[in-house]
Protein backbone atom coordinates (compact mmCIF):
# COMPACT_ATOMS: atom_id res chain seq x y z
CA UNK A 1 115.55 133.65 52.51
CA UNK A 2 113.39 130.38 51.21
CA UNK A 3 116.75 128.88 50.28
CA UNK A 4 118.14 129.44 53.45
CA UNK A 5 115.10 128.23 54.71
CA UNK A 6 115.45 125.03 52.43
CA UNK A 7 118.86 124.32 53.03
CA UNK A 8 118.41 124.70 57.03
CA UNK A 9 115.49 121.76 56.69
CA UNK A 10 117.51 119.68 54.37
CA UNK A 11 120.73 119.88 56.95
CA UNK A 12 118.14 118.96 60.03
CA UNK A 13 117.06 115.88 58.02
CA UNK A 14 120.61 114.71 57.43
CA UNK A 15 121.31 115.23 61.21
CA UNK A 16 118.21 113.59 62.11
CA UNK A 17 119.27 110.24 59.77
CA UNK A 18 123.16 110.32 61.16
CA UNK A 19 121.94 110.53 65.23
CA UNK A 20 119.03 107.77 64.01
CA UNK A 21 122.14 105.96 63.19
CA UNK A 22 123.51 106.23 66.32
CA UNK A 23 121.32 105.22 68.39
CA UNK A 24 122.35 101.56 70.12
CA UNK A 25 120.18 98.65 69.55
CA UNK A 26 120.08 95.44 71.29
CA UNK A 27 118.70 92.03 70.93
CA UNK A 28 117.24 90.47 73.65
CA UNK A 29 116.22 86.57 74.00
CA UNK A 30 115.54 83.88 76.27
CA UNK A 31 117.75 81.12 77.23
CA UNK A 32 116.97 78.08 78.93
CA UNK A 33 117.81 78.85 82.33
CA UNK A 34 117.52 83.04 82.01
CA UNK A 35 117.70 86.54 79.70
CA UNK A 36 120.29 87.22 77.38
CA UNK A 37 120.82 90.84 76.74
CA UNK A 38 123.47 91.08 73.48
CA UNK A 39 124.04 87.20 74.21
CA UNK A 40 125.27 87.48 77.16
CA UNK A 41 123.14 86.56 80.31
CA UNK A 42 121.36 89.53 82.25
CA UNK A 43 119.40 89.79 85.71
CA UNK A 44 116.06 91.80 85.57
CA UNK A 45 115.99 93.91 88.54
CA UNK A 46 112.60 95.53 88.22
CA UNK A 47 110.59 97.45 90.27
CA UNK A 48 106.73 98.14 89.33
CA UNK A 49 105.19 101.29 88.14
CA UNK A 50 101.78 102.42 87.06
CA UNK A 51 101.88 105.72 84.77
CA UNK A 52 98.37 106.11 85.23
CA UNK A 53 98.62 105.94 89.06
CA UNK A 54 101.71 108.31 89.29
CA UNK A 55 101.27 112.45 88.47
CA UNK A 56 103.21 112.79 85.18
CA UNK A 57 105.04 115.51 86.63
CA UNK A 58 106.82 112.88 89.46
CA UNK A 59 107.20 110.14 86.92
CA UNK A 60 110.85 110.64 86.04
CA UNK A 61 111.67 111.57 89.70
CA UNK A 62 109.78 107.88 90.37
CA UNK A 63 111.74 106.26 87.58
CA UNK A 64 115.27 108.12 89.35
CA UNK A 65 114.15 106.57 92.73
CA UNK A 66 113.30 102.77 91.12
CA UNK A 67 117.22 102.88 89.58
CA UNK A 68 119.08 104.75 92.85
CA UNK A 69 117.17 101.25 94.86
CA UNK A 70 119.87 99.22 92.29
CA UNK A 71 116.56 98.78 90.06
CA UNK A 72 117.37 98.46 86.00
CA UNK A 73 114.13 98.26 84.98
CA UNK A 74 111.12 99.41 85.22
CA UNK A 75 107.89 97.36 85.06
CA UNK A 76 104.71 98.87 83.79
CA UNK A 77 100.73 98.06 83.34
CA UNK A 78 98.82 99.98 80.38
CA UNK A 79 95.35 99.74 81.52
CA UNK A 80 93.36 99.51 78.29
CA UNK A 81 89.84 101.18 80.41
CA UNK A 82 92.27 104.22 80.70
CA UNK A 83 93.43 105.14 76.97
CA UNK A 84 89.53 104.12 75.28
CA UNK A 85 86.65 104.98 77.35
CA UNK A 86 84.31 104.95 74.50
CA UNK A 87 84.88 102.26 71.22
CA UNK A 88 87.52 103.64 69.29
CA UNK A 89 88.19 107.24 70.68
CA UNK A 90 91.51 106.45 72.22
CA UNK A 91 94.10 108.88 74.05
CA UNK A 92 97.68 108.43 74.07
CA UNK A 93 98.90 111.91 74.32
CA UNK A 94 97.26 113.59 76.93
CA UNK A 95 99.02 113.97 80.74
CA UNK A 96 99.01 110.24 82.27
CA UNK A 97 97.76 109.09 79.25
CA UNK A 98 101.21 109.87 77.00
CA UNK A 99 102.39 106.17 77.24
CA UNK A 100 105.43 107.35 74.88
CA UNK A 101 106.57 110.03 76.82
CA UNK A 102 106.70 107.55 79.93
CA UNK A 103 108.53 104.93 77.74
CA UNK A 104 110.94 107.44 76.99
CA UNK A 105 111.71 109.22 80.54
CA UNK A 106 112.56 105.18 81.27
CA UNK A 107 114.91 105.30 78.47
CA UNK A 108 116.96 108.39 79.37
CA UNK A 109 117.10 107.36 82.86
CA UNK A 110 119.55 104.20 81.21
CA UNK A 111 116.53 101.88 82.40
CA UNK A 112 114.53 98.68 80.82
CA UNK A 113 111.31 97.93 80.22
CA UNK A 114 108.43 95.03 80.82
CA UNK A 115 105.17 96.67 79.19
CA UNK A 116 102.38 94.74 80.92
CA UNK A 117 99.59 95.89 78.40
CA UNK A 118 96.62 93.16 79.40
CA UNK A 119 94.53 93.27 77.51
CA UNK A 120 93.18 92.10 81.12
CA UNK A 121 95.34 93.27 83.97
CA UNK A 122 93.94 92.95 86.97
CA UNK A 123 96.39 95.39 89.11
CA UNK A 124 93.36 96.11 91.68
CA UNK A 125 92.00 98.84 88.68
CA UNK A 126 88.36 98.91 87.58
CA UNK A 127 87.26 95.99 85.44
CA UNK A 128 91.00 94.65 85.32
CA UNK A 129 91.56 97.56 82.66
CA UNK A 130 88.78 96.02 80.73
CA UNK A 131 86.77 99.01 78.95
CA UNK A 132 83.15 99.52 80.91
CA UNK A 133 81.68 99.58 77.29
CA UNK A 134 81.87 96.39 76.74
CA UNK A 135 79.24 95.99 79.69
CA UNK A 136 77.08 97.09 77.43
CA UNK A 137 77.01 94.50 74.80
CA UNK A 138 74.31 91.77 75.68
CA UNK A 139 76.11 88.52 77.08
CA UNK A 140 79.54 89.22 75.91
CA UNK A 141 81.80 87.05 77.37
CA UNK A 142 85.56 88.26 78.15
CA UNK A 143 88.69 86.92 78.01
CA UNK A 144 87.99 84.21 75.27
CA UNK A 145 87.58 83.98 71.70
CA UNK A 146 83.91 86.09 72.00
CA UNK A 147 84.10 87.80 68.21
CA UNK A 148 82.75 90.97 70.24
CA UNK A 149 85.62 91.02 72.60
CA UNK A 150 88.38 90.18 70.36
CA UNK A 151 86.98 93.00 67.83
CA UNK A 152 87.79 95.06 70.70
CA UNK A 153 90.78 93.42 71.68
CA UNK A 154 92.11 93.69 68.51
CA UNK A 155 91.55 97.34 68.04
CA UNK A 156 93.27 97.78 71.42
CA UNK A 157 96.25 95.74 70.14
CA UNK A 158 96.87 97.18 66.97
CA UNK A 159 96.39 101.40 68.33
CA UNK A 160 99.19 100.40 71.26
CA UNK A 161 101.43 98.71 69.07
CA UNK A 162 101.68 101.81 67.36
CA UNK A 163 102.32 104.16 70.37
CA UNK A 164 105.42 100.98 71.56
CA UNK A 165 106.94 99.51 68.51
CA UNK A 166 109.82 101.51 68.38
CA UNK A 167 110.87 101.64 71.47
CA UNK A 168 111.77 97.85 71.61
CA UNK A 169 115.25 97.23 72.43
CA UNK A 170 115.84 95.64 69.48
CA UNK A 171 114.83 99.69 67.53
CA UNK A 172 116.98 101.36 69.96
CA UNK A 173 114.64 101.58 73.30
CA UNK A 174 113.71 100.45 76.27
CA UNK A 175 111.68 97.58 75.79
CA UNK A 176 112.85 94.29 76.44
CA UNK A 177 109.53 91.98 76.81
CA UNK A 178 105.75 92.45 77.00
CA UNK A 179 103.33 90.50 79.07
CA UNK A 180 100.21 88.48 77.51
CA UNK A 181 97.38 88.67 79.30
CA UNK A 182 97.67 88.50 82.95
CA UNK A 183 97.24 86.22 85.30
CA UNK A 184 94.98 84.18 82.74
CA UNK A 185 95.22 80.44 84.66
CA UNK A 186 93.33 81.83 87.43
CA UNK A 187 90.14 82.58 85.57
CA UNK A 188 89.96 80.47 81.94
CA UNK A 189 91.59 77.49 80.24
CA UNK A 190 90.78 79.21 76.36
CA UNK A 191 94.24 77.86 74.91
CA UNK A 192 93.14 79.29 71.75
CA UNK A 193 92.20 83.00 73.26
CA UNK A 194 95.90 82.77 74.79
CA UNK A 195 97.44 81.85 71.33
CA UNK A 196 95.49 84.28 69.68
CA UNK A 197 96.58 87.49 71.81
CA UNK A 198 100.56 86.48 72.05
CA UNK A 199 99.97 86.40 67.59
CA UNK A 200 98.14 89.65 67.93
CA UNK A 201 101.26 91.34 69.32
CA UNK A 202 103.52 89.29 66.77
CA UNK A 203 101.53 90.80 63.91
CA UNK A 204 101.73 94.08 65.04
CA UNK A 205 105.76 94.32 65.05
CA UNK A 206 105.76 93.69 68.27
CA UNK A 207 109.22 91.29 68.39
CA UNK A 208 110.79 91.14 71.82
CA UNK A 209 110.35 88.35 74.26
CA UNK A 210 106.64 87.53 74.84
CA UNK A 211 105.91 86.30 78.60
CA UNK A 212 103.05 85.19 81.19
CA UNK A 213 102.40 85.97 84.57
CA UNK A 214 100.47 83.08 86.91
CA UNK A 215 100.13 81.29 90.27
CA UNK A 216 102.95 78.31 90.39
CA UNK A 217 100.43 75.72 90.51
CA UNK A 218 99.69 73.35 87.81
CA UNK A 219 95.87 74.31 86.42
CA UNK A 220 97.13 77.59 86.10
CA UNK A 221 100.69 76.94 84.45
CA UNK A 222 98.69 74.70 81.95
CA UNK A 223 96.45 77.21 81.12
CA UNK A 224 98.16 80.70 81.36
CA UNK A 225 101.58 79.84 80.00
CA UNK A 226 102.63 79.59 76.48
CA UNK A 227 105.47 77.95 73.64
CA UNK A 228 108.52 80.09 73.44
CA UNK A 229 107.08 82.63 76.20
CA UNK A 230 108.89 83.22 79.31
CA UNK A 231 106.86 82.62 82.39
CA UNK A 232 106.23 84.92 85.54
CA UNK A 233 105.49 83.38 88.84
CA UNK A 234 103.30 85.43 91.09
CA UNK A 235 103.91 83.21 93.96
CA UNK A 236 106.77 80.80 95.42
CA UNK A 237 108.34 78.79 93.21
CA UNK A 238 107.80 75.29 92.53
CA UNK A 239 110.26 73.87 89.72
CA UNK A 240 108.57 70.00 89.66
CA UNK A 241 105.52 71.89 88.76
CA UNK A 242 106.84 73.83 85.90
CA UNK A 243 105.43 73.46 82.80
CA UNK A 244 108.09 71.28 80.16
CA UNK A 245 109.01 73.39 77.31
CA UNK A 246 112.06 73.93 75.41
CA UNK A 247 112.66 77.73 75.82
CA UNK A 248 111.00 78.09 79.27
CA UNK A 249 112.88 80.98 81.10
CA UNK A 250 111.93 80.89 84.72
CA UNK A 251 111.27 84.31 86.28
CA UNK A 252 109.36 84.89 89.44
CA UNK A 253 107.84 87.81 90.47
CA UNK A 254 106.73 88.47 94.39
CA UNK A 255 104.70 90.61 95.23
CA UNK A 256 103.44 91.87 99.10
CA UNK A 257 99.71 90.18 98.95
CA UNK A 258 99.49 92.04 102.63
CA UNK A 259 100.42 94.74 104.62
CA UNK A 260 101.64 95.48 107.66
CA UNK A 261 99.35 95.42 110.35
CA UNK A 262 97.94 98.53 111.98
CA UNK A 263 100.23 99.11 115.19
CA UNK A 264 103.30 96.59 113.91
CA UNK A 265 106.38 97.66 113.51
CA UNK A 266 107.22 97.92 109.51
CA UNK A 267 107.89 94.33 108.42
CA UNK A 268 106.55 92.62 111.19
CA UNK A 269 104.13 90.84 108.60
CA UNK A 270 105.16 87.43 107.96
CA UNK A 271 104.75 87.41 104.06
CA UNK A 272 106.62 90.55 103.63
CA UNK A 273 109.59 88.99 105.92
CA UNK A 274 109.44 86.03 103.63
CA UNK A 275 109.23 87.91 100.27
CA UNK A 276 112.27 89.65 101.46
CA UNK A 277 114.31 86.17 102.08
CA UNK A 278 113.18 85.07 98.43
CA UNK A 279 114.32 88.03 96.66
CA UNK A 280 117.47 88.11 98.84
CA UNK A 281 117.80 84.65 97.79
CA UNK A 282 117.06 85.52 93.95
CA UNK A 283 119.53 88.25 93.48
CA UNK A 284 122.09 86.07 95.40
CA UNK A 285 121.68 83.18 92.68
């Protein structure tokens, strides 16, 4: 019976290695003028979703919806607040929490992935995702190169990374870029805090695409964007005002800063008509 037993285990292992094997990897890089999945240029059609804002039961009938829209990928926030609510105790595995599992669904749905991770997000969520702990530390200062914040920061970094690694496209999953900070030109100008959180991910096997995410003005170009990181633009487009670097990938994201109006007929706001016109325009080319 124990060498049944033994020989049953050793056969699993082998099939384990051979469908590791199998399993399709990709490379995915930026040109100068868009994404190249494979080498060969691809369109990110992404729609945005929040794990920790969806029930986990609903979250692969969410990620069904996102595709059946003509969606293929999906683009998600990790609020840091969320996974450590007290220094160090962090939870990845619990309900909403089980970043993985989400990562995964994403994957057998035949979808992409942009992992927004912050460490500051923003995304209308308490503190920006920022843990309320760090309230607690006399004049800390956030979002710069505060030893007590990057500590943190760090320790944040390094537990994700763990939880994501291997599920970047180039191991066989989903994940085709992640997002440094967010929004960062519209608060700060620490060049070195920027530099220091796109290395963070780089030393923690994080190897995909790096990117940005700011207003398309100059101030905040200057001081949110980075070398060799593509750039996301959270309002129109301006090219003139772009910043001038070799490997700069333009991508713009819109987003519906307001609603309809009580009483309106849907899309009777103005912005939403004109967001609508600009990604018409986008996917057109």
């Amino acid at each position: 019976m124990i060498k049944k037993i033994i020989s049953l285990t050793f056969l699993i292992g082998i099939l384990n290695i051979y469908l590791m094997g199998q399993i399709p990897v990709h490379s995915f890089t930026l040109s100068k003028s868009g994404f190249l999945l494979d080498g060969k240029p691809f369109q990110i059609i992404s729609g945005e979703m929040h794990p920790a804002r969806i029930p986990v039961e609903y979250w692969r009938h969410r990620i069904q919806m996102a595709k059946a829209m003509g969606c293929n990928t999906i683009a998600a926030y990790v609020f840091w607040n969320y996974h450590e609510t007290e220094p160090g105790i962090f939870d990845f595995q619990t309900g909403n929490h089980n970043i993985a599992q989400f990562i995964r669904l994403v994957h057998e749905e035949g979808m992409f992935l942009m992992l927004r991770p912050g460490p500051y997000v923003c995304a209308e969520w308490d503190f920006g995702g920022l843990p309320s702990y760090l309230l607690s530390i006399p004049d800390i200062k956030v979002r710069c190169m505060d030893p007590r914040y990057t500590e943190a920061v760090e320790r944040y970094i390094k537990t994700l990374a763990l939880q994501v690694k291997n599920f970047q496209v180039t191991k066989g999953g989903p994940i085709v870029m992640v997002q440094v900070e967010n929004e960062y030109g519209s608060y700060g100008n620490d060049r070195t805090y920027m530099k220091w959180v796109q290395e963070m991910w780089k030393e923690n096997d994080i190897e995909v695409p790096l990117y940005t995410a700011d207003g398309a003005a100059p101030f905040m170009l200057e001081a949110g964007s980075l070398p060799d990181a593509a750039i996301g633009l959270t309002r129109e487009p301006i090219p003139r005002i772009l910043p001038k670097q070799p490997r700069l990938i333009r991508m713009f994201l819109h987003f519906a800063a307001n609603y309809t109006p009580a009483g309106l007929p849907t899309g009777a706001n103005s912005g939403n008509v004109r967001i609508r016109q600009n990604c018409l325009r986008m996917l057109n080319g």
